[in-house]
PDB file of N, CA and C in Angstrom:
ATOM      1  N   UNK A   1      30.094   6.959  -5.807  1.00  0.00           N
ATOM      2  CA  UNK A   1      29.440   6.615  -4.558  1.00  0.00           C
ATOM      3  C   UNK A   1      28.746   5.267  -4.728  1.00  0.00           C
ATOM      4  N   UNK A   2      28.859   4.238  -4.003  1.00  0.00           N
ATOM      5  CA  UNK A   2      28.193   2.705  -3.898  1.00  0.00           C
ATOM      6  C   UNK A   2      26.981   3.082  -3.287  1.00  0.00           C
ATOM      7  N   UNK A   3      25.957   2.271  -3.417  1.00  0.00           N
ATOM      8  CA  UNK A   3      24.533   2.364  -3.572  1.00  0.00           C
ATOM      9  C   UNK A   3      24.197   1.333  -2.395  1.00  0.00           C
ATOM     10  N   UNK A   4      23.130   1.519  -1.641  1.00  0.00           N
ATOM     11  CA  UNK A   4      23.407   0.075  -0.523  1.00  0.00           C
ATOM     12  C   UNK A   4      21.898  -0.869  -0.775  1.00  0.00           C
ATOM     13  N   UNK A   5      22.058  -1.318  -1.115  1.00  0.00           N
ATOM     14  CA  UNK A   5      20.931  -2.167  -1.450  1.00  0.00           C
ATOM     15  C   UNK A   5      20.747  -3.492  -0.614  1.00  0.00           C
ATOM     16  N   UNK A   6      19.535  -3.511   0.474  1.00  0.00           N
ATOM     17  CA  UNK A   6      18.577  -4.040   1.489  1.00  0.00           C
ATOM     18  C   UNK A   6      19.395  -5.665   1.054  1.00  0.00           C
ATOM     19  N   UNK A   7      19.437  -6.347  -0.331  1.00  0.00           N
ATOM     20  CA  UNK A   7      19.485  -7.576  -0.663  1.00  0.00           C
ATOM     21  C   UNK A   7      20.671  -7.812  -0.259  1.00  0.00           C
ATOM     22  N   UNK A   8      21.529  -6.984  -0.486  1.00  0.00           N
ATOM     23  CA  UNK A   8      22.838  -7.556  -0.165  1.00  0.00           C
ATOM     24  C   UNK A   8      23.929  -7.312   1.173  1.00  0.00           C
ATOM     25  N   UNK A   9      22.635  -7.028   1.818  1.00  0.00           N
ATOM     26  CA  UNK A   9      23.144  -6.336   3.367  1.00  0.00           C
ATOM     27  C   UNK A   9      23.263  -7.794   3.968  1.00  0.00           C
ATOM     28  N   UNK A  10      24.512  -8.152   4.611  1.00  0.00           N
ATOM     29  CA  UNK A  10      24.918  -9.158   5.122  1.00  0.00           C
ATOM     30  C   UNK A  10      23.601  -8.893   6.702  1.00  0.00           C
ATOM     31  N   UNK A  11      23.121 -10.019   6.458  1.00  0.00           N
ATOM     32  CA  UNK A  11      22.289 -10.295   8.025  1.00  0.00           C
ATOM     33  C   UNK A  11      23.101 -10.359   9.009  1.00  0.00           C
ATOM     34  N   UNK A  12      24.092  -9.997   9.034  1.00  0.00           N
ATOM     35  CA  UNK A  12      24.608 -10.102  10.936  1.00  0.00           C
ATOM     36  C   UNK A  12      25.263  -8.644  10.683  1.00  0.00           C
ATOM     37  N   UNK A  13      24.790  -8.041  10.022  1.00  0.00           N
ATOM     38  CA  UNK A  13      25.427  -6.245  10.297  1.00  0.00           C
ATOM     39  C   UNK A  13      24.113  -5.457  10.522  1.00  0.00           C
ATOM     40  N   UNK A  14      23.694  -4.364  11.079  1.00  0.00           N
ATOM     41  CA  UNK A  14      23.294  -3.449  10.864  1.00  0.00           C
ATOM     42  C   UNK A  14      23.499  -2.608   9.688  1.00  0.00           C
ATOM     43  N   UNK A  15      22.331  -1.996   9.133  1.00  0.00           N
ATOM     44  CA  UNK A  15      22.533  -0.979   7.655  1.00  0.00           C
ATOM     45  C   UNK A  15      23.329  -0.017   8.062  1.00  0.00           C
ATOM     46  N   UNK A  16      23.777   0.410   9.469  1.00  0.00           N
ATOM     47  CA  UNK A  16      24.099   1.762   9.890  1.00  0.00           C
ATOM     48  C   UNK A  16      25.401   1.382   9.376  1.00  0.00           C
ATOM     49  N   UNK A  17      25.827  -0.009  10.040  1.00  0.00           N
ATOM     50  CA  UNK A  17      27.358  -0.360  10.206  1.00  0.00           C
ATOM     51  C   UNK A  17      27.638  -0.862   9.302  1.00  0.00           C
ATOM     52  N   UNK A  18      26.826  -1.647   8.159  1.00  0.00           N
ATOM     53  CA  UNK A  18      27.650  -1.622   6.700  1.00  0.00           C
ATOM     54  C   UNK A  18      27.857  -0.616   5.524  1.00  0.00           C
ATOM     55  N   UNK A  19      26.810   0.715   6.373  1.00  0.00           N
ATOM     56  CA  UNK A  19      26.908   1.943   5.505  1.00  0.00           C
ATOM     57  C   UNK A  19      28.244   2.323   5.819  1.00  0.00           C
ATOM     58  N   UNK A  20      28.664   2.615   6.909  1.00  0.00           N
ATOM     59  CA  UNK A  20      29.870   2.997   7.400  1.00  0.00           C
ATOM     60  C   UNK A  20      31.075   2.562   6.990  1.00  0.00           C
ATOM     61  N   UNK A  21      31.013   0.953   6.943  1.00  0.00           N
ATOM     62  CA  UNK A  21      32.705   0.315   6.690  1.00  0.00           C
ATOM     63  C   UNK A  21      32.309   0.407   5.101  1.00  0.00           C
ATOM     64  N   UNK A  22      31.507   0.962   4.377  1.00  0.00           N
ATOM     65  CA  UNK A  22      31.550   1.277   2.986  1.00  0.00           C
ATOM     66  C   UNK A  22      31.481   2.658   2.872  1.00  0.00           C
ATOM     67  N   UNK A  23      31.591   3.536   3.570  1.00  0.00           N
ATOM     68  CA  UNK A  23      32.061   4.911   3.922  1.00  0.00           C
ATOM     69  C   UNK A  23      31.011   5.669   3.085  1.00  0.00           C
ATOM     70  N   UNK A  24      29.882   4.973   3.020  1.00  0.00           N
ATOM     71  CA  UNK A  24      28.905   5.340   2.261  1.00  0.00           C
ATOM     72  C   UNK A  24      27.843   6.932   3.073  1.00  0.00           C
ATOM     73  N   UNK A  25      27.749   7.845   2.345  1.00  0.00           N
ATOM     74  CA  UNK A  25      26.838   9.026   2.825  1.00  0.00           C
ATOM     75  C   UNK A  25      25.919   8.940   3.042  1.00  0.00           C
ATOM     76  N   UNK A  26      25.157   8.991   4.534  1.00  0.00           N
ATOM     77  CA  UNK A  26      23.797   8.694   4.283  1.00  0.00           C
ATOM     78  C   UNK A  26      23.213  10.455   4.660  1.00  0.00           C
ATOM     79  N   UNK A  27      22.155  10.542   3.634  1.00  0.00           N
ATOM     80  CA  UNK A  27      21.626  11.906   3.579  1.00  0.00           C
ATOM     81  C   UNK A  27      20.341  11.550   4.382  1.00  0.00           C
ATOM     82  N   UNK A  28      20.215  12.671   5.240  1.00  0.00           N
ATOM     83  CA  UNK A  28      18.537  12.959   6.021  1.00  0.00           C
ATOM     84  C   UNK A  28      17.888  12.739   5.087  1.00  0.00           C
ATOM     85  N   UNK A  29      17.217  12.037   5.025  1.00  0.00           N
ATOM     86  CA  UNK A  29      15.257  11.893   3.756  1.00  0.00           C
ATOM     87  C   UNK A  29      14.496  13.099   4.627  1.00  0.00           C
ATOM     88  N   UNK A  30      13.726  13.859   4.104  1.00  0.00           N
ATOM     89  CA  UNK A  30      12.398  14.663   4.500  1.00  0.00           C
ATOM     90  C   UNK A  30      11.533  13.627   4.792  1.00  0.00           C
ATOM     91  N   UNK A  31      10.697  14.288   5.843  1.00  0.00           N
ATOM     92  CA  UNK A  31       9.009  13.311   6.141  1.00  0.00           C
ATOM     93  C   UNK A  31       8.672  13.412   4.627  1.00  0.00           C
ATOM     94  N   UNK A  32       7.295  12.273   4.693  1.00  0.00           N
ATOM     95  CA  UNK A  32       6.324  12.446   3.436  1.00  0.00           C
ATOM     96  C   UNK A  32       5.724  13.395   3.490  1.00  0.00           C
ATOM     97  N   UNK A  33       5.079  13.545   2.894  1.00  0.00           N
ATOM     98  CA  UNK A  33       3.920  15.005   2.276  1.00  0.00           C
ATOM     99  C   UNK A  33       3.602  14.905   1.610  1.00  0.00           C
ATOM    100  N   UNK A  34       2.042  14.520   1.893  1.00  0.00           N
ATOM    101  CA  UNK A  34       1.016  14.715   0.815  1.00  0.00           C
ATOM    102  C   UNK A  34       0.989  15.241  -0.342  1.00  0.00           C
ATOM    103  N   UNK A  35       1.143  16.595   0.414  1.00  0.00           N
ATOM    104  CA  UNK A  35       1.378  17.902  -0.157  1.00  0.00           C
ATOM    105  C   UNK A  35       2.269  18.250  -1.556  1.00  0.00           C
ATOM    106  N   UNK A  36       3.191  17.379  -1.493  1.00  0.00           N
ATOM    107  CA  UNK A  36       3.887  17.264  -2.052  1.00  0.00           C
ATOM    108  C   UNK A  36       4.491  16.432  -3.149  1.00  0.00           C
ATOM    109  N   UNK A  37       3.249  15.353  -3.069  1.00  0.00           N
ATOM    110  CA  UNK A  37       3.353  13.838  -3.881  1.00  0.00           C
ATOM    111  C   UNK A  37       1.863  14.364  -4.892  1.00  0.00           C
ATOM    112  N   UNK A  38       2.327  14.796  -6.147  1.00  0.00           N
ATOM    113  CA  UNK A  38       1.081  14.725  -6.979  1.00  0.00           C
ATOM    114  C   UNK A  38       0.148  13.985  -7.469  1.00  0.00           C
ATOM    115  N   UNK A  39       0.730  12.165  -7.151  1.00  0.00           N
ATOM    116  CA  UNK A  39      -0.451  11.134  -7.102  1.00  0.00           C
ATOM    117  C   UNK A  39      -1.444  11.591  -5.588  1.00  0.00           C
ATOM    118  N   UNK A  40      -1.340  12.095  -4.895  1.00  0.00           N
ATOM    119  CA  UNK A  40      -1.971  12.499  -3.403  1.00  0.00           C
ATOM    120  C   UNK A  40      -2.668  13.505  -3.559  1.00  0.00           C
ATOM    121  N   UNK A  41      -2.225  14.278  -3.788  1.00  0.00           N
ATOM    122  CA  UNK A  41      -3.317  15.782  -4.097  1.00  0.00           C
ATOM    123  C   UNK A  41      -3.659  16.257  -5.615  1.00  0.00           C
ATOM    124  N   UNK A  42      -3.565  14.943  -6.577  1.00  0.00           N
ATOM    125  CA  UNK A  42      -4.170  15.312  -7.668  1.00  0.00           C
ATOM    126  C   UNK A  42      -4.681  14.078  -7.870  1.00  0.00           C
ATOM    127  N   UNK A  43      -3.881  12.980  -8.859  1.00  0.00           N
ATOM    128  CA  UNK A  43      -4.528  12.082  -9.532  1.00  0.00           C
ATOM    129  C   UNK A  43      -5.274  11.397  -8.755  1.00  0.00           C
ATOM    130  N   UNK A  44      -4.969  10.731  -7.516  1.00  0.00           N
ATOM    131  CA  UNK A  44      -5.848   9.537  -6.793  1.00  0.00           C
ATOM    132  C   UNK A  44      -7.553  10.298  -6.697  1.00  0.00           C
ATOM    133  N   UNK A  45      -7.474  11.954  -6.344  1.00  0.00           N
ATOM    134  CA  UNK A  45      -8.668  12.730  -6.205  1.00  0.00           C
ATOM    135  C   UNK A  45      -9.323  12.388  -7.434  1.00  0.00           C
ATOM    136  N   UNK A  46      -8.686  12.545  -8.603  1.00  0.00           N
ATOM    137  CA  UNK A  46      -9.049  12.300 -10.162  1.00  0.00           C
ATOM    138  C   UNK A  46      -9.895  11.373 -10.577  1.00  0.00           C
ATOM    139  N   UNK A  47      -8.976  10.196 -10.326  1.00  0.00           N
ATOM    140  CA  UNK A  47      -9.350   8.525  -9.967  1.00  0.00           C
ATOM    141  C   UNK A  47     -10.576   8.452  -9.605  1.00  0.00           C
ATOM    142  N   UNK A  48     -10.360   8.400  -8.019  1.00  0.00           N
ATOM    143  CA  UNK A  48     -11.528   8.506  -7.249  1.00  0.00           C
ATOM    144  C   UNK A  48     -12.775   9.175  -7.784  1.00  0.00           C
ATOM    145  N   UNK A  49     -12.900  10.025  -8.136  1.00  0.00           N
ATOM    146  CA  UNK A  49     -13.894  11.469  -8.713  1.00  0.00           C
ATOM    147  C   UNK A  49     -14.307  10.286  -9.723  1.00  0.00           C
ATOM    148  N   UNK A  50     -13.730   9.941 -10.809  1.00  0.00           N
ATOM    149  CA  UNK A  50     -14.406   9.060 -12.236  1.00  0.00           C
ATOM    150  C   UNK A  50     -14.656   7.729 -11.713  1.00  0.00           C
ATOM    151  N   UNK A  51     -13.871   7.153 -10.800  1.00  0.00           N
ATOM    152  CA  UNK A  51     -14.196   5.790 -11.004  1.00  0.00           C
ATOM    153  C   UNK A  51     -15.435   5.833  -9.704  1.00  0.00           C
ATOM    154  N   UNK A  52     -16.008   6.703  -8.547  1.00  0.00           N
ATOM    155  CA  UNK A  52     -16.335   6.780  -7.376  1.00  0.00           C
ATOM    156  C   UNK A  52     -17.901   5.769  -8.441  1.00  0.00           C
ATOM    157  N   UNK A  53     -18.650   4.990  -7.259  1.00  0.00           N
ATOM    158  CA  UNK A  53     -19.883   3.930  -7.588  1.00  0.00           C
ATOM    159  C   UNK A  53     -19.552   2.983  -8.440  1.00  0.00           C
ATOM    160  N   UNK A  54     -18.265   2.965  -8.967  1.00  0.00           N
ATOM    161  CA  UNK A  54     -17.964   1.255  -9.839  1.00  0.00           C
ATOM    162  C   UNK A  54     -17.756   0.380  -9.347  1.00  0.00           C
ATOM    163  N   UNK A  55     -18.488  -0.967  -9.622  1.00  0.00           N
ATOM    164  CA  UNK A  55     -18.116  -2.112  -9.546  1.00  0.00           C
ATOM    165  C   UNK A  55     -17.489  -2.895 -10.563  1.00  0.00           C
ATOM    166  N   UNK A  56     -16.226  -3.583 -10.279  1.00  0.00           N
ATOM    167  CA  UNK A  56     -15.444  -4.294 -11.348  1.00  0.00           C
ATOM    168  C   UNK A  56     -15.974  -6.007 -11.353  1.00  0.00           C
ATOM    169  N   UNK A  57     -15.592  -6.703 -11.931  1.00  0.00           N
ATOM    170  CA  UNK A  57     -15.810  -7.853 -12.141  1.00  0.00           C
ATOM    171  C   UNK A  57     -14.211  -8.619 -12.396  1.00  0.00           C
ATOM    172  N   UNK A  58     -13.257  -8.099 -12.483  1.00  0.00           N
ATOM    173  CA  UNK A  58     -12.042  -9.078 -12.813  1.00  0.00           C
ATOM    174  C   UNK A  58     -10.965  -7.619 -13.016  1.00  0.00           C
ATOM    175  N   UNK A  59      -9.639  -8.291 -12.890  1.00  0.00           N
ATOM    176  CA  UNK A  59      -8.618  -7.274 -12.893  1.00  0.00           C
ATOM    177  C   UNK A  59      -8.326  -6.325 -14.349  1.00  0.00           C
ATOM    178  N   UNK A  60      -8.834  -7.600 -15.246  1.00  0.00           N
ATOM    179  CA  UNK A  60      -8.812  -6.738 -16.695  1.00  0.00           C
ATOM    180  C   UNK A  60      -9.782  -5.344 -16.704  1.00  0.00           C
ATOM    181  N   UNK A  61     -10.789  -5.949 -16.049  1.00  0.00           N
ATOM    182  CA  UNK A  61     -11.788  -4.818 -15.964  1.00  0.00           C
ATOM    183  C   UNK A  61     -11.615  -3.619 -15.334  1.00  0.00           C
ATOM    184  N   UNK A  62     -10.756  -3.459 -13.764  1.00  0.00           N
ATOM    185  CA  UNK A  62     -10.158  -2.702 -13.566  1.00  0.00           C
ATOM    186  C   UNK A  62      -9.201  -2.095 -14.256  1.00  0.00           C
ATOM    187  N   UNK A  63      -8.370  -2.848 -14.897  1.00  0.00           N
ATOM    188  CA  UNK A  63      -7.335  -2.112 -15.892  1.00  0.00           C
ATOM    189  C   UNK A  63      -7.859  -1.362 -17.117  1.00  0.00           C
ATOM    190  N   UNK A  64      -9.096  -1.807 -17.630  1.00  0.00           N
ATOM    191  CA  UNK A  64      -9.329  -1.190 -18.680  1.00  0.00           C
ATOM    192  C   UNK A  64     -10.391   0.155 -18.485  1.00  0.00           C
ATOM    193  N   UNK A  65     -10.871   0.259 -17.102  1.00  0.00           N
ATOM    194  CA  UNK A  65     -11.750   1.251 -16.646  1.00  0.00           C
ATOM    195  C   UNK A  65     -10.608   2.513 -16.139  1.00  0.00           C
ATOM    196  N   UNK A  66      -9.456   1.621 -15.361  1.00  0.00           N
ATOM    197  CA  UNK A  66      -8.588   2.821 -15.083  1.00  0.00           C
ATOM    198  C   UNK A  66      -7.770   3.561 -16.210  1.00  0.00           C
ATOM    199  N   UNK A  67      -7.880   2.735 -16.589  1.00  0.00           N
ATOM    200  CA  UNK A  67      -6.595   3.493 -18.457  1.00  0.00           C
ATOM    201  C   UNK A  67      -7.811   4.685 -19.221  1.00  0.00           C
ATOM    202  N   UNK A  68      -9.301   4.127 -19.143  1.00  0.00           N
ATOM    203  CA  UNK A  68      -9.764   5.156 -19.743  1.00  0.00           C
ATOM    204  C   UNK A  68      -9.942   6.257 -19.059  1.00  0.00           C
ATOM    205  N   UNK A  69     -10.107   6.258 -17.468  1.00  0.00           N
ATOM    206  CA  UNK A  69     -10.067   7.236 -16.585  1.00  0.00           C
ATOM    207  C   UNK A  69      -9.336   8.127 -16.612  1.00  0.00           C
ATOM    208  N   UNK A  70      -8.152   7.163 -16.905  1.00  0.00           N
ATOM    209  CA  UNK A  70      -6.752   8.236 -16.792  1.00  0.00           C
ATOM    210  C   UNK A  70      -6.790   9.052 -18.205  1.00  0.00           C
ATOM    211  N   UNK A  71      -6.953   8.746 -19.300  1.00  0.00           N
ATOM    212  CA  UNK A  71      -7.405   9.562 -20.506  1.00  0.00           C
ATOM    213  C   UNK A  71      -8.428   9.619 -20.556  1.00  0.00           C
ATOM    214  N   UNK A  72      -9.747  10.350 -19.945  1.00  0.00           N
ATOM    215  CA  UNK A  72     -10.329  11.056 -19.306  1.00  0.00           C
ATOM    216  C   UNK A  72      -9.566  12.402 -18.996  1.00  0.00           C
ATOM    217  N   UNK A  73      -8.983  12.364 -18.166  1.00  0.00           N
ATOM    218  CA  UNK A  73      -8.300  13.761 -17.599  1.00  0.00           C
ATOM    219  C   UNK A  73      -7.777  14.555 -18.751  1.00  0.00           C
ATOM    220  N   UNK A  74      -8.394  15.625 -18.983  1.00  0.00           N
ATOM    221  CA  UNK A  74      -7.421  16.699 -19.823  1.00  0.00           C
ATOM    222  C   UNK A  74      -6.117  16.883 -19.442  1.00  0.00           C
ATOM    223  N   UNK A  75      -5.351  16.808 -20.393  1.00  0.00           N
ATOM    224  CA  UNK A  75      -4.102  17.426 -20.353  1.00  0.00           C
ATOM    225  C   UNK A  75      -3.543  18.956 -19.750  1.00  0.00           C
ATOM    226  N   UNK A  76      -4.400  19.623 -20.080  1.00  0.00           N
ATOM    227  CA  UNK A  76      -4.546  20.902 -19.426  1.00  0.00           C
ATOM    228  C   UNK A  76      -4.689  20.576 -17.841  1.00  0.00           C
ATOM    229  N   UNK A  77      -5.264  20.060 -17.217  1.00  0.00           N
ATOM    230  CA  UNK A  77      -5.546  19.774 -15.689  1.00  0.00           C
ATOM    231  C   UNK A  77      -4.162  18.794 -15.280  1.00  0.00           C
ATOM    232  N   UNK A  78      -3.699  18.333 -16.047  1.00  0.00           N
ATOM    233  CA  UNK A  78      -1.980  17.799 -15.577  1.00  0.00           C
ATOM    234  C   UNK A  78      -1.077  18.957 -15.304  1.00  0.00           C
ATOM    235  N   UNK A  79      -1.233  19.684 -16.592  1.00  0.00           N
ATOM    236  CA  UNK A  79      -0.393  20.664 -17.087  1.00  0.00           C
ATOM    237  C   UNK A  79      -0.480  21.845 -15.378  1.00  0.00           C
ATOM    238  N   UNK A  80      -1.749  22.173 -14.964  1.00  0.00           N
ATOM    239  CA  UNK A  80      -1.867  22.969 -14.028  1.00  0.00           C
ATOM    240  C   UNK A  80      -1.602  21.948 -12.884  1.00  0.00           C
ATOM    241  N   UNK A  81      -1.654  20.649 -12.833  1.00  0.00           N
ATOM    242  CA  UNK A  81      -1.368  20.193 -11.095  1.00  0.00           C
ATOM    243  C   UNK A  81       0.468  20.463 -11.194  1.00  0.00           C
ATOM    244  N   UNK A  82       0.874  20.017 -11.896  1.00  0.00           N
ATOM    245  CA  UNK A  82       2.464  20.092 -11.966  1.00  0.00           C
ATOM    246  C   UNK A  82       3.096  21.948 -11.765  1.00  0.00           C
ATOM    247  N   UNK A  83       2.559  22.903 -12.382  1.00  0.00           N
ATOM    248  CA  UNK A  83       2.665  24.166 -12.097  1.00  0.00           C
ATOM    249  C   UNK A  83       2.429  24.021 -10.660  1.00  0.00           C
ATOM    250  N   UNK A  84       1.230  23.868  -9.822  1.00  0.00           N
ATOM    251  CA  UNK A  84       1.096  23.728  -8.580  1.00  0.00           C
ATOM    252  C   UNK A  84       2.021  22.938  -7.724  1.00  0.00           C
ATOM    253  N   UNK A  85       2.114  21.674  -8.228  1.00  0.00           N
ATOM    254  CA  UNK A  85       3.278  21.113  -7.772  1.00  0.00           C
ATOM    255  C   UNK A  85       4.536  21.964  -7.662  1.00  0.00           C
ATOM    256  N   UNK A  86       4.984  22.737  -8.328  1.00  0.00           N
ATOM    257  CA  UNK A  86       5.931  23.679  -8.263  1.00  0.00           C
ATOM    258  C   UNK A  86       5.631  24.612  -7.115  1.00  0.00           C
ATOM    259  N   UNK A  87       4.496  25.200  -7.034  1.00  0.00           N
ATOM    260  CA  UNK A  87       4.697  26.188  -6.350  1.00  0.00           C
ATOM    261  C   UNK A  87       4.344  25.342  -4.770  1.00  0.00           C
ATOM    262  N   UNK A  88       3.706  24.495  -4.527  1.00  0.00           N
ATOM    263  CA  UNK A  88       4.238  24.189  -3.565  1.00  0.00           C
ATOM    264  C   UNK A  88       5.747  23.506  -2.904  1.00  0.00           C
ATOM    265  N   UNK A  89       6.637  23.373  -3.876  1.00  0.00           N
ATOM    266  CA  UNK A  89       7.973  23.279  -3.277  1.00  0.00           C
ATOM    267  C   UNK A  89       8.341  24.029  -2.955  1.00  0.00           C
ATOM    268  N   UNK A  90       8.430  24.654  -3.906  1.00  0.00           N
ATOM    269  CA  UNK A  90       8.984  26.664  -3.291  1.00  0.00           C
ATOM    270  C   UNK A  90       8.641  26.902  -2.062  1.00  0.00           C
ATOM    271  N   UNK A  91       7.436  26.903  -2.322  1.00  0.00           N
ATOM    272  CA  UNK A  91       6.973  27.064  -0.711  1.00  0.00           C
ATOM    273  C   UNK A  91       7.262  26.301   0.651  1.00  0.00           C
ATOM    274  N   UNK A  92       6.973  25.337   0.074  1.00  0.00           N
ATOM    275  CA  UNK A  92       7.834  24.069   1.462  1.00  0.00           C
ATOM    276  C   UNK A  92       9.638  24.424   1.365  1.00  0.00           C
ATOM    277  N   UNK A  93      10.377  24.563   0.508  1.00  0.00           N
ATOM    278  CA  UNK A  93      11.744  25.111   0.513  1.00  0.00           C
ATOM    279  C   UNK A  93      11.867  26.200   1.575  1.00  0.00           C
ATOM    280  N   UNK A  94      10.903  27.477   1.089  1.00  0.00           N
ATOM    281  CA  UNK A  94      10.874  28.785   1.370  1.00  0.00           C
ATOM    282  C   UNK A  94      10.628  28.603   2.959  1.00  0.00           C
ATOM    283  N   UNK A  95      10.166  27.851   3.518  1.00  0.00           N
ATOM    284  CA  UNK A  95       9.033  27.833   4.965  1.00  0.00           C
ATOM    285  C   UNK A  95      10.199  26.543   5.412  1.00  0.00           C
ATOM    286  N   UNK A  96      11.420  25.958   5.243  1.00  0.00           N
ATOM    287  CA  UNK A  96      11.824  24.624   5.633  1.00  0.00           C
ATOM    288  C   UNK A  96      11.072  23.956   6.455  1.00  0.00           C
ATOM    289  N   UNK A  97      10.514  23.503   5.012  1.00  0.00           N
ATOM    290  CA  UNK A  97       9.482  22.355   5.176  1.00  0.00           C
ATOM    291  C   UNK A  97       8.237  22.633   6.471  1.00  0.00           C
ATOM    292  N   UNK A  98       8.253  23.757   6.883  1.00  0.00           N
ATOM    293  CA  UNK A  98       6.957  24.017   7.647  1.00  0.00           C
ATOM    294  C   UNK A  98       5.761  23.976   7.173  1.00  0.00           C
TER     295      UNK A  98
END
């Protein structure tokens, strides 16, 4: 199956109509969901939670406050968002996507 990539879409076609004369499949995408994106209902909460009242001074500084943040987090509390992550697919599967 050919891959259609935005760069090499001739500007005087539509994506619909160069998907087509490349007989290419286009599959329905699902909406987003929060719910469903574990940077959304785990880490950014994480983030937020350790870094919430900081002020940075330069991008290094951000980088080196977020790297310790992120090891900060127990492993164990990954270990359980990803189990969760599971069971909410099931569930969004089980319910199509309701």
């Amino acid at each position: 199956m050919q891959k259609w990539s935005q760069r090499s879409s001739p500007k005087n076609k539509s994506k619909e109509e160069l998907l087509a004369t490349k007989q290419i499949t286009v599959l329905e995408h699902p909406a987003y969901s929060p719910d469903l994106a574990p940077s959304d209902f785990f880490l950014f909460l994480k983030i937020k939670e350790i870094m919430e009242g900081r002020n940075f001074d330069n991008t290094d500084d951000i980088r080196s406050n977020m790297t310790a943040a992120l090891k900060a987090i127990p492993q164990n509390q990954f270990q359980n968002c990803f189990e969760g992550w599971t069971r909410r697919w099931h569930h969004c599967i089980a319910s199509q996507g309701e």
